[in-house]
Protein backbone atom coordinates (compact mmCIF):
# COMPACT_ATOMS: atom_id res chain seq x y z
CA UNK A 1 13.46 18.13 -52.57
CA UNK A 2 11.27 20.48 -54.59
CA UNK A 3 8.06 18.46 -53.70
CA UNK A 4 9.20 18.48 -49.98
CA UNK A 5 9.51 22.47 -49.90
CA UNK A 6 6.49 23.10 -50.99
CA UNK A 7 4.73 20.46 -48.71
CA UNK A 8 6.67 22.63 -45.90
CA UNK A 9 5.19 25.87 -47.95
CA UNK A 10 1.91 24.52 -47.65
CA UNK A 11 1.83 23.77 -44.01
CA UNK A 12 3.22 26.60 -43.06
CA UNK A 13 0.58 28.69 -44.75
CA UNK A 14 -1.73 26.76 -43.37
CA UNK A 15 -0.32 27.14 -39.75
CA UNK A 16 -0.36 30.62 -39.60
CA UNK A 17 -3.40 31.64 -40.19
CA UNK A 18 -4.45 28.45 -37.78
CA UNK A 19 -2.11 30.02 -34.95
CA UNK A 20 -4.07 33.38 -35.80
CA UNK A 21 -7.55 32.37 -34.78
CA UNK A 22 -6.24 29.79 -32.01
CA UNK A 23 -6.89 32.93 -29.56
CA UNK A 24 -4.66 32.42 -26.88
CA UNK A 25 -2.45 30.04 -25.12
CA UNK A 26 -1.26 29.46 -21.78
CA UNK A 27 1.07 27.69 -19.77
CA UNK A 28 -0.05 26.13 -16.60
CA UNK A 29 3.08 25.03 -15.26
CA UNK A 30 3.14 22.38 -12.51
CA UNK A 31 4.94 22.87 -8.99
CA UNK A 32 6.22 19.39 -8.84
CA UNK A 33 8.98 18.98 -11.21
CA UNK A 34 7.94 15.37 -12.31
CA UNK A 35 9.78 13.92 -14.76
CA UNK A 36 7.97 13.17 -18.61
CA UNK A 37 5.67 10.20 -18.06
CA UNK A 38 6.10 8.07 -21.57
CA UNK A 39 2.69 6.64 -23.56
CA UNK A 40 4.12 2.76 -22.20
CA UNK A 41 4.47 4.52 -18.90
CA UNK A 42 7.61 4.56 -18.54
CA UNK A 43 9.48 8.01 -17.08
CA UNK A 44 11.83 9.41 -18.30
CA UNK A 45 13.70 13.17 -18.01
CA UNK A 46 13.76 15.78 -20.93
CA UNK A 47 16.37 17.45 -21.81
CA UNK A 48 17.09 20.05 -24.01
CA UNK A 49 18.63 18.04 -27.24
CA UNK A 50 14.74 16.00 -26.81
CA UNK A 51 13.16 19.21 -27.27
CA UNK A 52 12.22 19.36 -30.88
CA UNK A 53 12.12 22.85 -32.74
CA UNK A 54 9.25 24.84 -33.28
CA UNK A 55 10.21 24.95 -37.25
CA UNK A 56 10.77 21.14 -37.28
CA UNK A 57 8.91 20.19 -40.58
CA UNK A 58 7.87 16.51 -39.41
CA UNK A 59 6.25 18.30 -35.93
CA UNK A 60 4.40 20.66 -37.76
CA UNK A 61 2.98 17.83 -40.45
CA UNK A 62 2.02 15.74 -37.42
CA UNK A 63 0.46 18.83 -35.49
CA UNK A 64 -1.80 19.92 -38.55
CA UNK A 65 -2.90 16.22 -39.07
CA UNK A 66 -3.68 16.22 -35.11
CA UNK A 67 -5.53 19.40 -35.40
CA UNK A 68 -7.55 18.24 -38.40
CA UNK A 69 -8.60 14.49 -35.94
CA UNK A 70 -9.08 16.78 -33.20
CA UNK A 71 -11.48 18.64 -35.23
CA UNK A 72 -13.44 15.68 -36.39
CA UNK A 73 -13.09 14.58 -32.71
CA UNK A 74 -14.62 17.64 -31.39
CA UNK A 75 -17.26 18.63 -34.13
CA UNK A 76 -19.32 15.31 -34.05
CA UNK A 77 -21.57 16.34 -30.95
CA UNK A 78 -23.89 18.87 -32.28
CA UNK A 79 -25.49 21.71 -31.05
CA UNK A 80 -25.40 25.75 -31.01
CA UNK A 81 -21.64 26.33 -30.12
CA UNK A 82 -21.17 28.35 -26.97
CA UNK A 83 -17.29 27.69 -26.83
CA UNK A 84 -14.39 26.08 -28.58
CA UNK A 85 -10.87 26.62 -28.11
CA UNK A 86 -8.22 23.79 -28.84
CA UNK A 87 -4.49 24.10 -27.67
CA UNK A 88 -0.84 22.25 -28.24
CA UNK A 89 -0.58 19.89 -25.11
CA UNK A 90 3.45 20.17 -25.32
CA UNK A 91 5.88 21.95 -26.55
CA UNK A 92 6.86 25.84 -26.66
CA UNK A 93 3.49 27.63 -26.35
CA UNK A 94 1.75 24.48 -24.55
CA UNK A 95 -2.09 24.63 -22.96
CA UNK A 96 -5.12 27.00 -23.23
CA UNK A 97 -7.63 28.74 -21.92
CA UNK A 98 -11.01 30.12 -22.65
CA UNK A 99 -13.59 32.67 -21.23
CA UNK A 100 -17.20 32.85 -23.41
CA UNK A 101 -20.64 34.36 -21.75
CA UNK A 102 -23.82 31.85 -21.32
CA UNK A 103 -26.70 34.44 -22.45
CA UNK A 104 -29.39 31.04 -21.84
CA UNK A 105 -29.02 28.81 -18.58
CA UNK A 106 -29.71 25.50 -19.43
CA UNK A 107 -28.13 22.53 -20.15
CA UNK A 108 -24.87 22.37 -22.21
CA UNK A 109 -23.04 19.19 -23.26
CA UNK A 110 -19.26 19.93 -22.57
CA UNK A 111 -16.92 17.36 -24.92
CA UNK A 112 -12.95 17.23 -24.63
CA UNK A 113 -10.84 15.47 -26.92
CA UNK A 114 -6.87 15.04 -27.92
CA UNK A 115 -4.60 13.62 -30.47
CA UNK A 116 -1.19 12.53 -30.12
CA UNK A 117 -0.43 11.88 -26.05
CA UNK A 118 -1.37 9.05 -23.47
CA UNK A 119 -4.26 11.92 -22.35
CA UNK A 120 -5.19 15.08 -21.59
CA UNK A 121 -7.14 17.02 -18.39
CA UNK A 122 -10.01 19.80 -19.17
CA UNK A 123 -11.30 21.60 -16.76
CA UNK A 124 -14.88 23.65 -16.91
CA UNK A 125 -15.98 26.59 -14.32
CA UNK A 126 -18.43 29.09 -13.86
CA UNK A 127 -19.02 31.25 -11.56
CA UNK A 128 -22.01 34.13 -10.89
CA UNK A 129 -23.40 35.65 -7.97
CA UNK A 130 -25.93 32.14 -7.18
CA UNK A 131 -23.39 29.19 -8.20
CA UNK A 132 -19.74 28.28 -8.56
CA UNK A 133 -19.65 25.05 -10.87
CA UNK A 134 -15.53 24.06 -9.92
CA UNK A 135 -14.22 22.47 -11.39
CA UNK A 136 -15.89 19.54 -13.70
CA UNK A 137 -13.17 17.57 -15.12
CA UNK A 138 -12.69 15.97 -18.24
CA UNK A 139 -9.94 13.43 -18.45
CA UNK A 140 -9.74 11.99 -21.82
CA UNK A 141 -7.95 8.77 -23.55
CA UNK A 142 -5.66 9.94 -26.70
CA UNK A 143 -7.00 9.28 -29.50
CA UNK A 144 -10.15 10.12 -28.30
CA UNK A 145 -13.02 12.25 -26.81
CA UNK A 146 -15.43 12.40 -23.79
CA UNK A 147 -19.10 14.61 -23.63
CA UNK A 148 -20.23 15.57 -20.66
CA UNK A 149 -23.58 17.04 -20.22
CA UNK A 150 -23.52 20.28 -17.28
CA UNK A 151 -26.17 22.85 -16.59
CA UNK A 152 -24.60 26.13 -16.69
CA UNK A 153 -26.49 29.52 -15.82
CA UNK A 154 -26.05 33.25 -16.82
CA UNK A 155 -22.61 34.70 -16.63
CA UNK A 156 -19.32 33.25 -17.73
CA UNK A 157 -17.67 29.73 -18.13
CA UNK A 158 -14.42 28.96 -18.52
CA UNK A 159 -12.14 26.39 -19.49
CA UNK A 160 -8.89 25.14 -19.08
CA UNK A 161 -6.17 22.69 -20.13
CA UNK A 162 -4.48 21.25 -17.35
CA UNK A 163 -0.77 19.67 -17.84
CA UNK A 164 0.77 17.80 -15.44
CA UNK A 165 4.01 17.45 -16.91
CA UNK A 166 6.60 19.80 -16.94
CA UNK A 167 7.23 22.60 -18.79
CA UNK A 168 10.33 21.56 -20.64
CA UNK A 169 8.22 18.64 -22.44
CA UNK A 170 9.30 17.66 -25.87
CA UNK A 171 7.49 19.17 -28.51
CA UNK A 172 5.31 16.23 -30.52
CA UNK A 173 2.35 17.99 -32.49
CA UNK A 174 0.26 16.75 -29.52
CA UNK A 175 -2.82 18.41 -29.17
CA UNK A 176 -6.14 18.52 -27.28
CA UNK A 177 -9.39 20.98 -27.58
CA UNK A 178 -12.75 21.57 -26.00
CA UNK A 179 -16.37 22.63 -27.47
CA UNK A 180 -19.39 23.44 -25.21
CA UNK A 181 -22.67 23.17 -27.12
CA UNK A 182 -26.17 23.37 -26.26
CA UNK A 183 -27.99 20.72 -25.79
CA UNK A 184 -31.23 20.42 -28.26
């Protein structure tokens, strides 16, 4: 029991800082109330006694392992980093999304990647007064990651996480990220 608190301890610690300089997170809900679409593809509804806790020890082991492959995932491509932001993809503060500036058009390799679901949707825009790049999509495989390679030009980009399912998922440490680097 004493070796399991302090386990918890640890995590915890390491959580909050994590949670700090995660930036923010949103919630893009979807219209259609679908129900939860299983990793064997089967559907089925979730109700509140499937919801797991945001304190529950065994999520929050599972979400800081995630994190740490997601990382790994994410960090292989290299390159300057123009943006990075990665997000829970269920759960009680679900999704992200991300502004950064582009000082240097050019060309910018774009990767998305997620741990712990059946997969995730990423979605990259920019807009300026000469071109509106909406949106390029990234659907990636869990475990796993995709690069994409997009010529952005001065101004902003943003990206999002797009979840299909509802709101009232179970929480499972799932989680899913983005990085936009330059391309040398």
């Amino acid at each position: 029991m004493k070796g399991f608190r302090r386990r918890l301890a640890l995590t915890l610690c390491l959580l909050v800082p994590a949670a700090g300089m995660a930036g923010c997170s949103y919630d893009y809900p979807d219209p259609a109330h679908s129900p939860v679409t299983e990793a064997d593809g089967t559907a089925t509804a979730a109700t509140a006694e499937s919801v797991a806790s945001p304190t529950d020890p065994q999520v929050l082991e599972r979400e800081l392992r995630n994190y740490q492959d997601l990382d790994g995932l994410l960090k292989a491509v290299p390159g300057e980093v123009l943006l990075f932001q990665e997000g829970p993809l269920d759960g009680p503060a679900r999704g992200f999304g991300t502004t950064e500036q582009v000082a240097t058009a050019g060309e910018y390799t774009v990767t998305a990647g997620c741990v712990g679901a059946a997969n995730a949707k990423i979605y990259i825009r920019q807009e300026n007064p000469t071109v509106t790049l909406w949106p390029v999509e990234l659907t990636v495989d869990c475990p796993g990651s995709t690069s994409q390679v997009v010529t952005l030009q001065q101004g902003y980009v943003s990206a999002h996480l797009s979840l299909p399912t509802p709101a009232d998922t179970p929480w499972t440490g799932s989680v899913a990220g983005v990085r936009v680097t330059g391309v040398s």
